[in-house]
PDB file of N, CA and C in Angstrom:
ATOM      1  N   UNK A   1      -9.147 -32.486 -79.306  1.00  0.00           N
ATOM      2  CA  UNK A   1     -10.361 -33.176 -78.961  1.00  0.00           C
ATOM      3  C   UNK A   1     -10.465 -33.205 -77.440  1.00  0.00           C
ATOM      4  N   UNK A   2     -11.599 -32.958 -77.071  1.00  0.00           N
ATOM      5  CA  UNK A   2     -11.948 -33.155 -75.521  1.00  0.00           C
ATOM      6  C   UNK A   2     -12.458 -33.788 -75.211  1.00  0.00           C
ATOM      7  N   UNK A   3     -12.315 -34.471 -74.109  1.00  0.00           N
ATOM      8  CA  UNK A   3     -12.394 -35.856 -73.543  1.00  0.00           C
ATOM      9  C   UNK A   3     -13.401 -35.414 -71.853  1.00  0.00           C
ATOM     10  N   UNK A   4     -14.828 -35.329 -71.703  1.00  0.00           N
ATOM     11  CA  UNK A   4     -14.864 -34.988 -70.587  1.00  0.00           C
ATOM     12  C   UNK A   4     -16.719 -35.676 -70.018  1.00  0.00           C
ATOM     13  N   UNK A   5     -16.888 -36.179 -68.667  1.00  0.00           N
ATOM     14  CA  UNK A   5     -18.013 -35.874 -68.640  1.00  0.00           C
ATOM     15  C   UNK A   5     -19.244 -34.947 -67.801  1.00  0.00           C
ATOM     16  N   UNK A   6     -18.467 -33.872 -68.269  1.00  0.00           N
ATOM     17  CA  UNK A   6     -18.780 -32.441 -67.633  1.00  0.00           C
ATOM     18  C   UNK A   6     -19.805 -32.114 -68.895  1.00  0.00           C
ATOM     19  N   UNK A   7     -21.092 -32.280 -68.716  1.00  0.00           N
ATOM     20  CA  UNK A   7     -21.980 -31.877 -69.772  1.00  0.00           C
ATOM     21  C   UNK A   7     -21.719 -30.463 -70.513  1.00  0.00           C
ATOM     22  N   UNK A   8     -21.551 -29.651 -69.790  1.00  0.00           N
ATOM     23  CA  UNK A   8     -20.623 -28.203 -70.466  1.00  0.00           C
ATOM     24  C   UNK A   8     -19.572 -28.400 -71.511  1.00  0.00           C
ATOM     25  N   UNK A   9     -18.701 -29.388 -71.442  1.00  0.00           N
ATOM     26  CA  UNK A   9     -17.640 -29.736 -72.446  1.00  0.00           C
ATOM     27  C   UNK A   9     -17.692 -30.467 -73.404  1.00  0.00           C
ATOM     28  N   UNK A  10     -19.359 -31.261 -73.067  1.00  0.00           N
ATOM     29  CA  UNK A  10     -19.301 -32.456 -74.261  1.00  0.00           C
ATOM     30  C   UNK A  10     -20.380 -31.722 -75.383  1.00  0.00           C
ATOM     31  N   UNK A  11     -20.528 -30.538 -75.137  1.00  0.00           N
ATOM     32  CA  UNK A  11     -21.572 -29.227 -76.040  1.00  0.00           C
ATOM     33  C   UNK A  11     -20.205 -29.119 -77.342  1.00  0.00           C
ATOM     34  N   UNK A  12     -18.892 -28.697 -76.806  1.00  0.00           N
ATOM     35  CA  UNK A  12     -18.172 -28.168 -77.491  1.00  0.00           C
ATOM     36  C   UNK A  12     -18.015 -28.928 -78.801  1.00  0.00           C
ATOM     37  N   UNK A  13     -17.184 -27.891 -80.008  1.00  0.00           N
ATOM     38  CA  UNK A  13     -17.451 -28.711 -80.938  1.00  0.00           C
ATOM     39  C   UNK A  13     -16.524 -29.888 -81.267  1.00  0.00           C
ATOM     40  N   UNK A  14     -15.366 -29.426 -80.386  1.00  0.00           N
ATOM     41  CA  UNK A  14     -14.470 -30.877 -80.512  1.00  0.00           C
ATOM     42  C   UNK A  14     -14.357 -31.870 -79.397  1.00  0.00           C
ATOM     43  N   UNK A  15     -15.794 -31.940 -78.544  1.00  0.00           N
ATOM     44  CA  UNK A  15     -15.718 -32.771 -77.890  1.00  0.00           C
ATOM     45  C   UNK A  15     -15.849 -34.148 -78.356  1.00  0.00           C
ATOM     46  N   UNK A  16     -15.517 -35.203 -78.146  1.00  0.00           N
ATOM     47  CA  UNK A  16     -15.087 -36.572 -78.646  1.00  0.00           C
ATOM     48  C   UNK A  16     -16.398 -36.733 -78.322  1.00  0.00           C
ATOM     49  N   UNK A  17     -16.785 -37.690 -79.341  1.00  0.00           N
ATOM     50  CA  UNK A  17     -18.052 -38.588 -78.993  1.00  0.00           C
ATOM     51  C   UNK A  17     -17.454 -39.835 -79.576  1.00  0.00           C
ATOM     52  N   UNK A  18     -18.675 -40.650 -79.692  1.00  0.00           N
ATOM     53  CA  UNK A  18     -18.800 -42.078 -80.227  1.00  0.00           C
ATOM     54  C   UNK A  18     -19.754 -41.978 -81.482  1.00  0.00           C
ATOM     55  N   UNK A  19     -18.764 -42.499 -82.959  1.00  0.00           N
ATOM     56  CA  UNK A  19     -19.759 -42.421 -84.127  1.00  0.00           C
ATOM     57  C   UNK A  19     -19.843 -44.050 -84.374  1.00  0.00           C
ATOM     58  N   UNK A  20     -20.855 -44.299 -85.093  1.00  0.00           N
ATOM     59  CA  UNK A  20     -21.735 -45.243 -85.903  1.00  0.00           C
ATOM     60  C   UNK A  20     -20.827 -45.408 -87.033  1.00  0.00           C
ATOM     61  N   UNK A  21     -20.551 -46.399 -86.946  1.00  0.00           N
ATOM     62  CA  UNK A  21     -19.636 -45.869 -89.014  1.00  0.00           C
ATOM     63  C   UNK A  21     -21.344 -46.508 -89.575  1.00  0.00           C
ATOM     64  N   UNK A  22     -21.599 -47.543 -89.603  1.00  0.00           N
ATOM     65  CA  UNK A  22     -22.708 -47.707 -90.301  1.00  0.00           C
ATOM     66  C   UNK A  22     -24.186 -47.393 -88.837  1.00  0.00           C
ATOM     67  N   UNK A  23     -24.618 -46.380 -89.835  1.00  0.00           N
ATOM     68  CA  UNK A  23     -25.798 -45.061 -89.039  1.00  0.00           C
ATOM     69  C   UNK A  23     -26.658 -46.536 -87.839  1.00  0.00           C
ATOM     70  N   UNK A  24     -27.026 -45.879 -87.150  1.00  0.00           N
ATOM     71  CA  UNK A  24     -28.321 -47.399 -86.321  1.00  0.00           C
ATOM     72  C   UNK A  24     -29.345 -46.609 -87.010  1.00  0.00           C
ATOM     73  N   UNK A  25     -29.433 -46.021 -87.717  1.00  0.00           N
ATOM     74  CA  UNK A  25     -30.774 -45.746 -88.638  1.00  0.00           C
ATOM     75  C   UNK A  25     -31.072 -46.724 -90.148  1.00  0.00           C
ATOM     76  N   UNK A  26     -29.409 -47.057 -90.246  1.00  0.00           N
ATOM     77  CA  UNK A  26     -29.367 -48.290 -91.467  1.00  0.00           C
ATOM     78  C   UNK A  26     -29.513 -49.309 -90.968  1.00  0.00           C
ATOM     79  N   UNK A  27     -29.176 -49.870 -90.068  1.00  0.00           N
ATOM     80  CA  UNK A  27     -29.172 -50.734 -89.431  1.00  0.00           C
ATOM     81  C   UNK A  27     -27.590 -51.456 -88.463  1.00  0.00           C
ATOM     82  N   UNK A  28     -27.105 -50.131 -88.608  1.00  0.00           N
ATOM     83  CA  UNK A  28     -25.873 -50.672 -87.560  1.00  0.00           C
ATOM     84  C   UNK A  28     -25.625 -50.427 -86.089  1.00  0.00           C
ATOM     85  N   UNK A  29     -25.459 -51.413 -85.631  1.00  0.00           N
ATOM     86  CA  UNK A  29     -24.887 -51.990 -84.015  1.00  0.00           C
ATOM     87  C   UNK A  29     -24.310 -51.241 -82.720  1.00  0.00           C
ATOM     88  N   UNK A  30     -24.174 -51.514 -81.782  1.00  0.00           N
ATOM     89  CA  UNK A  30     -23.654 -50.802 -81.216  1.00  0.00           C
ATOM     90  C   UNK A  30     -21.986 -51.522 -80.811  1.00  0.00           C
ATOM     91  N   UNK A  31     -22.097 -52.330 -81.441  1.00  0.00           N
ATOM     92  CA  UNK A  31     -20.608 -53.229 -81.597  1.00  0.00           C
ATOM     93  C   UNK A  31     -19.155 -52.604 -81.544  1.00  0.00           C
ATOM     94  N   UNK A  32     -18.389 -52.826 -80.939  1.00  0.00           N
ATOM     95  CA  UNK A  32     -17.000 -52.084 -81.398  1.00  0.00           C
ATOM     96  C   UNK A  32     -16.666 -51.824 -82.312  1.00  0.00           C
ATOM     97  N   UNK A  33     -16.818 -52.993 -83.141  1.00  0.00           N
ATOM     98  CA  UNK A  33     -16.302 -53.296 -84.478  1.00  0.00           C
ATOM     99  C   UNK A  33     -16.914 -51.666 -85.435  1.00  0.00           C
ATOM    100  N   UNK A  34     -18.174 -51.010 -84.684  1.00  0.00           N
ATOM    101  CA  UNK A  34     -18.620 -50.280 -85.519  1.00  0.00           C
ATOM    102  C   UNK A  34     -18.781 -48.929 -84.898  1.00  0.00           C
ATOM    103  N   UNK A  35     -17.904 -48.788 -84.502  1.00  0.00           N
ATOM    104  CA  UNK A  35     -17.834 -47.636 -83.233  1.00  0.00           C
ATOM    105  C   UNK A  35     -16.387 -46.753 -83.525  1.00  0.00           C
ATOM    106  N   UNK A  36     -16.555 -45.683 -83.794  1.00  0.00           N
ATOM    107  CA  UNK A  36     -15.174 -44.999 -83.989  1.00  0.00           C
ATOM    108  C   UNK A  36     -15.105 -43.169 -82.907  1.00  0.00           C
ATOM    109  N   UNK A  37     -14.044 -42.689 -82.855  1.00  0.00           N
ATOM    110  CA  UNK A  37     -14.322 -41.985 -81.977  1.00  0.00           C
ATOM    111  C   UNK A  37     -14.314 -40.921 -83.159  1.00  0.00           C
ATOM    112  N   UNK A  38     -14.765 -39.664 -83.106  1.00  0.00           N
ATOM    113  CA  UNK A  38     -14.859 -38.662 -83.756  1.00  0.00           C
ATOM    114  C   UNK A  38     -15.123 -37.350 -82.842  1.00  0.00           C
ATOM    115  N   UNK A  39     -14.944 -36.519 -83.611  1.00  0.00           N
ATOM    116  CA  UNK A  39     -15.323 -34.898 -82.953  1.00  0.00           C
ATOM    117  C   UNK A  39     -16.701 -34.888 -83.408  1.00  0.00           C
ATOM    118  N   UNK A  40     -17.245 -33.750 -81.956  1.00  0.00           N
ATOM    119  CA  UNK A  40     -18.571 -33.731 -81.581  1.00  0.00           C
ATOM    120  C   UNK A  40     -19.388 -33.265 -83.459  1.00  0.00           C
ATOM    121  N   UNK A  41     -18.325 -31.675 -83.931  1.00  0.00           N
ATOM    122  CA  UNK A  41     -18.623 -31.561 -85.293  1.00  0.00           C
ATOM    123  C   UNK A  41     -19.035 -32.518 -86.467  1.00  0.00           C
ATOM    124  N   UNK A  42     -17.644 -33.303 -86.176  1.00  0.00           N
ATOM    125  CA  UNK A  42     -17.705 -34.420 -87.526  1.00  0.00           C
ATOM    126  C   UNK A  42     -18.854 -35.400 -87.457  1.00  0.00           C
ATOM    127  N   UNK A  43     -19.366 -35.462 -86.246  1.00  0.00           N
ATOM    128  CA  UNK A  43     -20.516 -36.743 -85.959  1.00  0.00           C
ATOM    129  C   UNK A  43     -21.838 -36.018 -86.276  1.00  0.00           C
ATOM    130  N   UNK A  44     -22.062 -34.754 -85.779  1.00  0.00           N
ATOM    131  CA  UNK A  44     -23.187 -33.792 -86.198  1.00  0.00           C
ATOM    132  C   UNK A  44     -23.422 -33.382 -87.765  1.00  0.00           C
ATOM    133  N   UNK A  45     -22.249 -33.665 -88.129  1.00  0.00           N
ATOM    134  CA  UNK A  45     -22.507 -32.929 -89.593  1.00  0.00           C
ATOM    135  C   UNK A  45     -22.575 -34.571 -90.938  1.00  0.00           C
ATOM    136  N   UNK A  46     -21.967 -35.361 -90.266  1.00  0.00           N
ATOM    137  CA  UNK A  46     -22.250 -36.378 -91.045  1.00  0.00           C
ATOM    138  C   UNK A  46     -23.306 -36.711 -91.820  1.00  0.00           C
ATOM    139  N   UNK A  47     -24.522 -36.489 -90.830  1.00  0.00           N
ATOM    140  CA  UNK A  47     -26.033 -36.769 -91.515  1.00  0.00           C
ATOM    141  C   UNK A  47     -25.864 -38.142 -92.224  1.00  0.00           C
ATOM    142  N   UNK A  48     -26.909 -37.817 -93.111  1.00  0.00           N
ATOM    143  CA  UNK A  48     -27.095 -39.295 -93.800  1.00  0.00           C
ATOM    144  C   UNK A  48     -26.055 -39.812 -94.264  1.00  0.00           C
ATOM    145  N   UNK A  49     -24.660 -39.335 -94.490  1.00  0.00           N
ATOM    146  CA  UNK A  49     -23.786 -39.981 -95.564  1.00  0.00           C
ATOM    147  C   UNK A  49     -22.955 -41.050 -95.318  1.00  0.00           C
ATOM    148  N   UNK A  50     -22.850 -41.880 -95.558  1.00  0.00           N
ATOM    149  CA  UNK A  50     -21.653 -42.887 -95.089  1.00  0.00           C
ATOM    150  C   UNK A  50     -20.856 -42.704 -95.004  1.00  0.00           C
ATOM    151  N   UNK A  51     -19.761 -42.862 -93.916  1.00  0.00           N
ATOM    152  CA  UNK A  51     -18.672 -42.914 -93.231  1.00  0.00           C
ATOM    153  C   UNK A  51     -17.598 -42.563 -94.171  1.00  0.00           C
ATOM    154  N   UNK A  52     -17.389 -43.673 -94.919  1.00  0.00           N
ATOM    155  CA  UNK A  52     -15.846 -43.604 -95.815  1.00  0.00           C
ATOM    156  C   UNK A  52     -16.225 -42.667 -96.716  1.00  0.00           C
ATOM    157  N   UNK A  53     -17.467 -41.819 -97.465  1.00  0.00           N
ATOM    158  CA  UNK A  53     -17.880 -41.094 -98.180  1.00  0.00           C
ATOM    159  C   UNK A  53     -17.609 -39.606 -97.519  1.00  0.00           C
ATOM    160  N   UNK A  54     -17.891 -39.585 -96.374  1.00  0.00           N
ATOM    161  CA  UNK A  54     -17.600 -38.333 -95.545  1.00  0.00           C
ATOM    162  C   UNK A  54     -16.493 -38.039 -95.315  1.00  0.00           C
ATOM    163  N   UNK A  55     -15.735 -39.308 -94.180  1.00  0.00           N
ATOM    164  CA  UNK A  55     -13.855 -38.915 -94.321  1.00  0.00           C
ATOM    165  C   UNK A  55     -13.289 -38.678 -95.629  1.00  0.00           C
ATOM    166  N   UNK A  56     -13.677 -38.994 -96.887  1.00  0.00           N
ATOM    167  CA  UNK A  56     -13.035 -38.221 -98.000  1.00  0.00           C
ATOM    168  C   UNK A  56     -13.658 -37.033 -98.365  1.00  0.00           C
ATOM    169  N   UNK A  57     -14.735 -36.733 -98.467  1.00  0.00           N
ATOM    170  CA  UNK A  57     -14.935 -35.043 -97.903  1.00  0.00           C
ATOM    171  C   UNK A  57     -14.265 -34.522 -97.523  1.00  0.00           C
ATOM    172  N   UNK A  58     -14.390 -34.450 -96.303  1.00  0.00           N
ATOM    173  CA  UNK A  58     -13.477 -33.975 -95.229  1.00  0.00           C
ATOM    174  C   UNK A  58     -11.988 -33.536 -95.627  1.00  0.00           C
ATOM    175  N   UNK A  59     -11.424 -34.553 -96.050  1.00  0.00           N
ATOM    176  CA  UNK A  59     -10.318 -34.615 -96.107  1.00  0.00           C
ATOM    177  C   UNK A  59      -9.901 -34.046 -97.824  1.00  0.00           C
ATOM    178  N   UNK A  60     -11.094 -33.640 -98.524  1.00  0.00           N
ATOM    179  CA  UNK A  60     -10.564 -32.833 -99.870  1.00  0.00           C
ATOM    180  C   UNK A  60     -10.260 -33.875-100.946  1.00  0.00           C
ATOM    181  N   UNK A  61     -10.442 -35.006-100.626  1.00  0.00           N
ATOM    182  CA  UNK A  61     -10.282 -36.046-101.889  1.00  0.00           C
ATOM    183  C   UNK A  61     -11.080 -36.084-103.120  1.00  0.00           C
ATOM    184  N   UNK A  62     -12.261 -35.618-103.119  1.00  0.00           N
ATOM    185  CA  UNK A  62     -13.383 -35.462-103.870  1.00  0.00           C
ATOM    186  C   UNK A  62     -12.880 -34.061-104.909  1.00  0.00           C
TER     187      UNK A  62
END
């Protein structure tokens, strides 16, 4: 994961961002409590789905 704020690096796909676990399109915060760090990929591809629904995706549990 890359950590940078060189606009060139934060394109990449494992540049770290800041995800939403609950979307601010549902109605969640910008709170810590709801703030997780993720790759630039995993935050782009999430889309509509909820958080704990996606990390088990991801991760082949399904």
């Amino acid at each position: 994961m890359t950590i940078s704020y060189n606009w060139r690096d934060r394109q990449r796909r494992d540049a770290a961002t800041l995800e939403h676990l609950r979307r601010r399109a549902d109605g969640g915060k910008n709170n810590p409590d709801n703030l997780a760090v993720a790759c630039k990929a995993c935050n782009d591809g999430r889309g509509a789905i909820d958080w704990l629904s996606y990390a088990s995706w991801r991760r082949n549990e399904f």
